[in-house]
PDB file of N, CA and C in Angstrom:
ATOM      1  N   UNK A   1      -4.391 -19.947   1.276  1.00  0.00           N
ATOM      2  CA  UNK A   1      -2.953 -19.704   1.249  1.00  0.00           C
ATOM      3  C   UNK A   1      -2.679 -18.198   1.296  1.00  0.00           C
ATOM      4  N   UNK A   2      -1.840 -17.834   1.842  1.00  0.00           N
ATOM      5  CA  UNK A   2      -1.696 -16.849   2.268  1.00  0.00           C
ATOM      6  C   UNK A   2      -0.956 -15.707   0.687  1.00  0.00           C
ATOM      7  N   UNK A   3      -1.301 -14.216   0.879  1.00  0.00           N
ATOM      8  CA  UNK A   3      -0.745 -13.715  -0.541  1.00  0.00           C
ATOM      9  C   UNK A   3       0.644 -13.273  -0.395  1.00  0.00           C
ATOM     10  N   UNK A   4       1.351 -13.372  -1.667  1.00  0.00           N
ATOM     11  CA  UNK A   4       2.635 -13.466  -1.673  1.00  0.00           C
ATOM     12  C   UNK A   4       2.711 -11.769  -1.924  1.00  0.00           C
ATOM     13  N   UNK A   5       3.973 -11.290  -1.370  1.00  0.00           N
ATOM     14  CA  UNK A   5       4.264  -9.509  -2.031  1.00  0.00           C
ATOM     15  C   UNK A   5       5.141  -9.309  -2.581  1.00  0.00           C
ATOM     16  N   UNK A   6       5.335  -9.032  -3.631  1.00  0.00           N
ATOM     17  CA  UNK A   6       6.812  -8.612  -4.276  1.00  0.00           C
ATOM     18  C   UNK A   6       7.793  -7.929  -3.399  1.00  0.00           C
ATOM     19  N   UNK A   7       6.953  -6.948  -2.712  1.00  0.00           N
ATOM     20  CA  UNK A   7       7.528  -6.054  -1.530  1.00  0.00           C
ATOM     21  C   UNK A   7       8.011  -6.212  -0.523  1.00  0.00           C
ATOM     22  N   UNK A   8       8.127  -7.859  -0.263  1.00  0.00           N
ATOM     23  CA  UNK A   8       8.494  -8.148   1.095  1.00  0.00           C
ATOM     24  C   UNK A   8       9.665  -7.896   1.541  1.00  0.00           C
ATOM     25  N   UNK A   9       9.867  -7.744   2.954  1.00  0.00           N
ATOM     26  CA  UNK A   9      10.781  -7.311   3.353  1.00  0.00           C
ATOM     27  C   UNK A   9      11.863  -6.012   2.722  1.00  0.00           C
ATOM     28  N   UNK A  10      11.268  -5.009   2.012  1.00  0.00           N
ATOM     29  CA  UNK A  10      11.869  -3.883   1.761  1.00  0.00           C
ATOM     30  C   UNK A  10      11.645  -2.717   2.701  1.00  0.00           C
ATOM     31  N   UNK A  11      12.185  -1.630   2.803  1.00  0.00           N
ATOM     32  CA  UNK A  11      12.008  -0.414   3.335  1.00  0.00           C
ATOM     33  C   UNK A  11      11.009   0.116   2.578  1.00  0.00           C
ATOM     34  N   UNK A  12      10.194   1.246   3.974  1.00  0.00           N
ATOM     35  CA  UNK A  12       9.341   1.923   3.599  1.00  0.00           C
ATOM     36  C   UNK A  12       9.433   3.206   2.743  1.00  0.00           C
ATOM     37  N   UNK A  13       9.284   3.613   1.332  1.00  0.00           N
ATOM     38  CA  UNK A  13       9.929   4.490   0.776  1.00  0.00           C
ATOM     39  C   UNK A  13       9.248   6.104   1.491  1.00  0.00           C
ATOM     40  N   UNK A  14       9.523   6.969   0.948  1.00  0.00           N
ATOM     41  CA  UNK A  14       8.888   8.255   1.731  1.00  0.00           C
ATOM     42  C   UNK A  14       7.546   8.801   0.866  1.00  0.00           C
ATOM     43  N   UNK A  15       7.791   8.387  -0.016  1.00  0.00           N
ATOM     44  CA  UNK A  15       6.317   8.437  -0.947  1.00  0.00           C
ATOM     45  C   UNK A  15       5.496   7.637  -0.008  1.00  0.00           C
ATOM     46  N   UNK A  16       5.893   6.421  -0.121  1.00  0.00           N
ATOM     47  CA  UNK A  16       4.849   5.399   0.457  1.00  0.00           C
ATOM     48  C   UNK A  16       4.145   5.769   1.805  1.00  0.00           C
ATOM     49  N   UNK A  17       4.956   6.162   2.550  1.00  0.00           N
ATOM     50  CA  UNK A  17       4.683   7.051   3.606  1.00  0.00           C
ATOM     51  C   UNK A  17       3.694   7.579   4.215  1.00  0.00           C
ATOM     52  N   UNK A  18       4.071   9.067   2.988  1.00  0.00           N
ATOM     53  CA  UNK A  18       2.921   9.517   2.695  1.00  0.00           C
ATOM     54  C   UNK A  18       1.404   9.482   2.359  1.00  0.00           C
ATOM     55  N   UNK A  19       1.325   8.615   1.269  1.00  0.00           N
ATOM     56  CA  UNK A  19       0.395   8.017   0.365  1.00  0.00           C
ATOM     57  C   UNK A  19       0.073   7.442   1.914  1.00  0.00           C
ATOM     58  N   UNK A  20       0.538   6.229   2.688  1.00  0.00           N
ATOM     59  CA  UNK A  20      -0.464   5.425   4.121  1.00  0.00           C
ATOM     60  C   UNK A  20      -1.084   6.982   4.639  1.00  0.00           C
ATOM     61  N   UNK A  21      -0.370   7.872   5.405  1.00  0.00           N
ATOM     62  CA  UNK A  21      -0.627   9.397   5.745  1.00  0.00           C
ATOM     63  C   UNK A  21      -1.883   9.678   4.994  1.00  0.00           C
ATOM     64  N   UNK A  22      -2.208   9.858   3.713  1.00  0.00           N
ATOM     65  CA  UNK A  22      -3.022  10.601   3.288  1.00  0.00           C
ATOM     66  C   UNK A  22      -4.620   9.689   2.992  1.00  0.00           C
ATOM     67  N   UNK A  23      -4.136   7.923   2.808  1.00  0.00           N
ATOM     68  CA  UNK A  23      -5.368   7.448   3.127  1.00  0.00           C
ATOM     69  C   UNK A  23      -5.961   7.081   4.361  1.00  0.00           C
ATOM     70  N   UNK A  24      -5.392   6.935   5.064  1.00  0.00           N
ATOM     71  CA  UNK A  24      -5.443   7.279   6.800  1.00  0.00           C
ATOM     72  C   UNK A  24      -6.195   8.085   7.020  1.00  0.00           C
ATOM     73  N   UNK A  25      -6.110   9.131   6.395  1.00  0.00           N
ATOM     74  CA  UNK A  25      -6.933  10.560   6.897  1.00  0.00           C
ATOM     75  C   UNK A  25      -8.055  10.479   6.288  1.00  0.00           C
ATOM     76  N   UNK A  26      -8.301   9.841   5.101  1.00  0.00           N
ATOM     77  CA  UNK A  26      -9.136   9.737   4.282  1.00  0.00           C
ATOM     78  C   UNK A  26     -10.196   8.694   5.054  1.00  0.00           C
ATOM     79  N   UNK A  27     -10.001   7.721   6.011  1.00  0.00           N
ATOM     80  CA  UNK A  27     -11.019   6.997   6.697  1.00  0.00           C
ATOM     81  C   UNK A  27     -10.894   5.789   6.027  1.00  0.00           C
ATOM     82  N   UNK A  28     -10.124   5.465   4.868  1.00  0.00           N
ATOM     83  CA  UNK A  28      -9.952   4.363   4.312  1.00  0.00           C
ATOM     84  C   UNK A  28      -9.366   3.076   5.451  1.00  0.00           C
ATOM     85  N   UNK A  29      -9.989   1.884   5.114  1.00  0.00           N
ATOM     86  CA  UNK A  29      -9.449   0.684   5.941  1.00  0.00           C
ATOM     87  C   UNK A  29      -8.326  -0.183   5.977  1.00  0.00           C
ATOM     88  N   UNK A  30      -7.582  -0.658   6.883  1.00  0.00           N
ATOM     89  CA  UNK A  30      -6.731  -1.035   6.935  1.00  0.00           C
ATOM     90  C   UNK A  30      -6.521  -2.318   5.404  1.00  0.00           C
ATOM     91  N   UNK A  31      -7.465  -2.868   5.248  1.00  0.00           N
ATOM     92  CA  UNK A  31      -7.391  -3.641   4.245  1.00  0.00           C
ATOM     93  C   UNK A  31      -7.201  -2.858   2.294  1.00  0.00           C
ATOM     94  N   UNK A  32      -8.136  -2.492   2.398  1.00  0.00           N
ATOM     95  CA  UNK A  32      -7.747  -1.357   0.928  1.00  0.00           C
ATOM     96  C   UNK A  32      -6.357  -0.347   0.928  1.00  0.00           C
ATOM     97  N   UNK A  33      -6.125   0.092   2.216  1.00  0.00           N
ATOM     98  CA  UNK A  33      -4.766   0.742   2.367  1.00  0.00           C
ATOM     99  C   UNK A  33      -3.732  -0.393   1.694  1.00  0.00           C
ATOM    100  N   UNK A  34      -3.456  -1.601   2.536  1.00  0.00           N
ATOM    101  CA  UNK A  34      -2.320  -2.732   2.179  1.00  0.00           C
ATOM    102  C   UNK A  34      -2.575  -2.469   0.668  1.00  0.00           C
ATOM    103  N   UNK A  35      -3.786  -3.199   0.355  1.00  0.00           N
ATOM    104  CA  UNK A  35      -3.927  -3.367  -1.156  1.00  0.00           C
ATOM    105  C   UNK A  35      -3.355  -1.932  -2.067  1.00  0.00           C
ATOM    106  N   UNK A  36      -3.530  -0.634  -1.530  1.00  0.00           N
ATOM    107  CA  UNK A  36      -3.182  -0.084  -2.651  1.00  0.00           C
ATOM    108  C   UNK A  36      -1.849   0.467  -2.600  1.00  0.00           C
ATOM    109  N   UNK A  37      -1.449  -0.188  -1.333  1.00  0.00           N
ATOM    110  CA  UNK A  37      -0.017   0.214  -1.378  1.00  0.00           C
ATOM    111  C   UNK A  37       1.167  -0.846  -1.592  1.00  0.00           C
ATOM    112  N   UNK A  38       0.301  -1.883  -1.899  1.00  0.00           N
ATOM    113  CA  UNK A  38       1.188  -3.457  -2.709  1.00  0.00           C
ATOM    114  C   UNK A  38       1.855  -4.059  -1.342  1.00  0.00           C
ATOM    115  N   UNK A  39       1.188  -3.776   0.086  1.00  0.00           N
ATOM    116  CA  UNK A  39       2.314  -3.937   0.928  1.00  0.00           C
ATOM    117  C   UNK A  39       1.114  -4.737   1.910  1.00  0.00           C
ATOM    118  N   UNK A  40       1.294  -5.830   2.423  1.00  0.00           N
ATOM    119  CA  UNK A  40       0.890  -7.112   3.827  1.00  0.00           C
ATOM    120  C   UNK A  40      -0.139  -5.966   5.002  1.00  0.00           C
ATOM    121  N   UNK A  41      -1.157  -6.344   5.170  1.00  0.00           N
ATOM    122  CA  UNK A  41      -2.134  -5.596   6.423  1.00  0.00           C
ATOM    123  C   UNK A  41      -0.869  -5.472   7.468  1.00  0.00           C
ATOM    124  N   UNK A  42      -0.323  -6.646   7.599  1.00  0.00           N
ATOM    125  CA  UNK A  42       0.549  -6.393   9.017  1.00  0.00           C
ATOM    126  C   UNK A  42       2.027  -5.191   8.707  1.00  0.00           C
ATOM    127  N   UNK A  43       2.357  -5.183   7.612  1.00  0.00           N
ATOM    128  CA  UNK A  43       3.385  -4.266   7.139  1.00  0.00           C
ATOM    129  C   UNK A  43       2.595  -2.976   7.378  1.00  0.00           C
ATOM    130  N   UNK A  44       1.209  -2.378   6.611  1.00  0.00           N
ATOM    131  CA  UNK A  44       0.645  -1.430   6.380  1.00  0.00           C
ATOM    132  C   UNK A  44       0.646  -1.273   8.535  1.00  0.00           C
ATOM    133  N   UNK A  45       0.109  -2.037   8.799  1.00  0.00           N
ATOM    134  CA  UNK A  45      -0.388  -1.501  10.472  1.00  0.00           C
ATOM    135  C   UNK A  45       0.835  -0.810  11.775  1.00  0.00           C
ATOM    136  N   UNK A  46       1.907  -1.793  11.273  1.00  0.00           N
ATOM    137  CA  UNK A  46       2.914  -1.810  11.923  1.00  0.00           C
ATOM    138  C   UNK A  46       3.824  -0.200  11.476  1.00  0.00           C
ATOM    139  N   UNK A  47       3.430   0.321  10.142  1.00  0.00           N
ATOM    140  CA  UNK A  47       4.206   1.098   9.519  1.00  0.00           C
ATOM    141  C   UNK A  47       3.062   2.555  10.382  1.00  0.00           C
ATOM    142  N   UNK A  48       2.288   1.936  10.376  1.00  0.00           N
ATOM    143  CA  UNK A  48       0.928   3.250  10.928  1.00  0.00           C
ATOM    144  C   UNK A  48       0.927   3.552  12.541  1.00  0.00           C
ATOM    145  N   UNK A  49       1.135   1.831  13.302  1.00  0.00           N
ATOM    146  CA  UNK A  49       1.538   2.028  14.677  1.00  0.00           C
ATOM    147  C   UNK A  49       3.143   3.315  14.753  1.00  0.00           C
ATOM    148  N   UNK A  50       3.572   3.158  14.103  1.00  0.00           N
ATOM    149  CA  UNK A  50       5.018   3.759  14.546  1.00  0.00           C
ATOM    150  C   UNK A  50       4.698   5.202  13.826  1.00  0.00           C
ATOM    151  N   UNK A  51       4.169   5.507  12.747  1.00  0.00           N
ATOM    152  CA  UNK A  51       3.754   6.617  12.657  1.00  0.00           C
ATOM    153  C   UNK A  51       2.614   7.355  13.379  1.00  0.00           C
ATOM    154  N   UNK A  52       2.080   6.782  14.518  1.00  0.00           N
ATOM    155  CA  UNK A  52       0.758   6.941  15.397  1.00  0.00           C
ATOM    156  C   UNK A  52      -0.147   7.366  14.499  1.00  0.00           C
ATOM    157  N   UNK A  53      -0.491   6.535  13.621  1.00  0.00           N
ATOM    158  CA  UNK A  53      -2.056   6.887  12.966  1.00  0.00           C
ATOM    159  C   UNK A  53      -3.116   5.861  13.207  1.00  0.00           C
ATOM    160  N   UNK A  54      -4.002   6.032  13.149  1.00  0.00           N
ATOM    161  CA  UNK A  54      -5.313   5.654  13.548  1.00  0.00           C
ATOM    162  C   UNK A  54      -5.823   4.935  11.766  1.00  0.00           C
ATOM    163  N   UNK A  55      -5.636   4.013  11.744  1.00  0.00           N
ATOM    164  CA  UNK A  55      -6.703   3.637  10.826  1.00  0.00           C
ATOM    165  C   UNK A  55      -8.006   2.549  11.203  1.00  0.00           C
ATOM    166  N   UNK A  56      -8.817   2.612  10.130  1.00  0.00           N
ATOM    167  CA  UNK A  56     -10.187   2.214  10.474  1.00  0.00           C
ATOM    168  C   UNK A  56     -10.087   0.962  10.090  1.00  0.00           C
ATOM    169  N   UNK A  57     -11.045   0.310  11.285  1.00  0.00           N
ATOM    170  CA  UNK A  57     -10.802  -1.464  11.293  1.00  0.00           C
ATOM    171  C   UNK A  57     -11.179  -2.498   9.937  1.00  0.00           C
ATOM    172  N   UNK A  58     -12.842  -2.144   9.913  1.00  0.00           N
ATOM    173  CA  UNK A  58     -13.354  -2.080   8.548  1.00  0.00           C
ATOM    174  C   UNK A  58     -13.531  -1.443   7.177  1.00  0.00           C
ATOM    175  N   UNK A  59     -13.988  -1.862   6.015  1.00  0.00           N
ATOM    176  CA  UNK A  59     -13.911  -0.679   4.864  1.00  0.00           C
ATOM    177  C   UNK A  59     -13.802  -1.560   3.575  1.00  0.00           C
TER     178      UNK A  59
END
């Protein structure tokens, strides 16, 4: 079953932003990113596509 987010469907705050920005750079994976940012792989990817960042597949 799929995991539920408290976060769903909210805006991306500018902290949060950041924080994707700075583990991004860090080489961290798309999966531990979602997780530590309380926010869905597909929220985290979609928020990274539009910010053109590159994150790593595995991790």
């Amino acid at each position: 079953m799929a995991e539920r987010f408290e976060r769903h469907r909210q805006a991306w705050t500018r902290d949060e932003i950041q924080k994707l920005h700075r583990l991004a750079e860090k080489g961290m994976g798309l999966k531990a990113i979602a997780k530590s940012l309380t926010r869905s792989e597909e929220s985290t990817k979609k928020q990274a596509k539009q910010d053109k960042l590159k994150i790593q597949k595995l991790r």
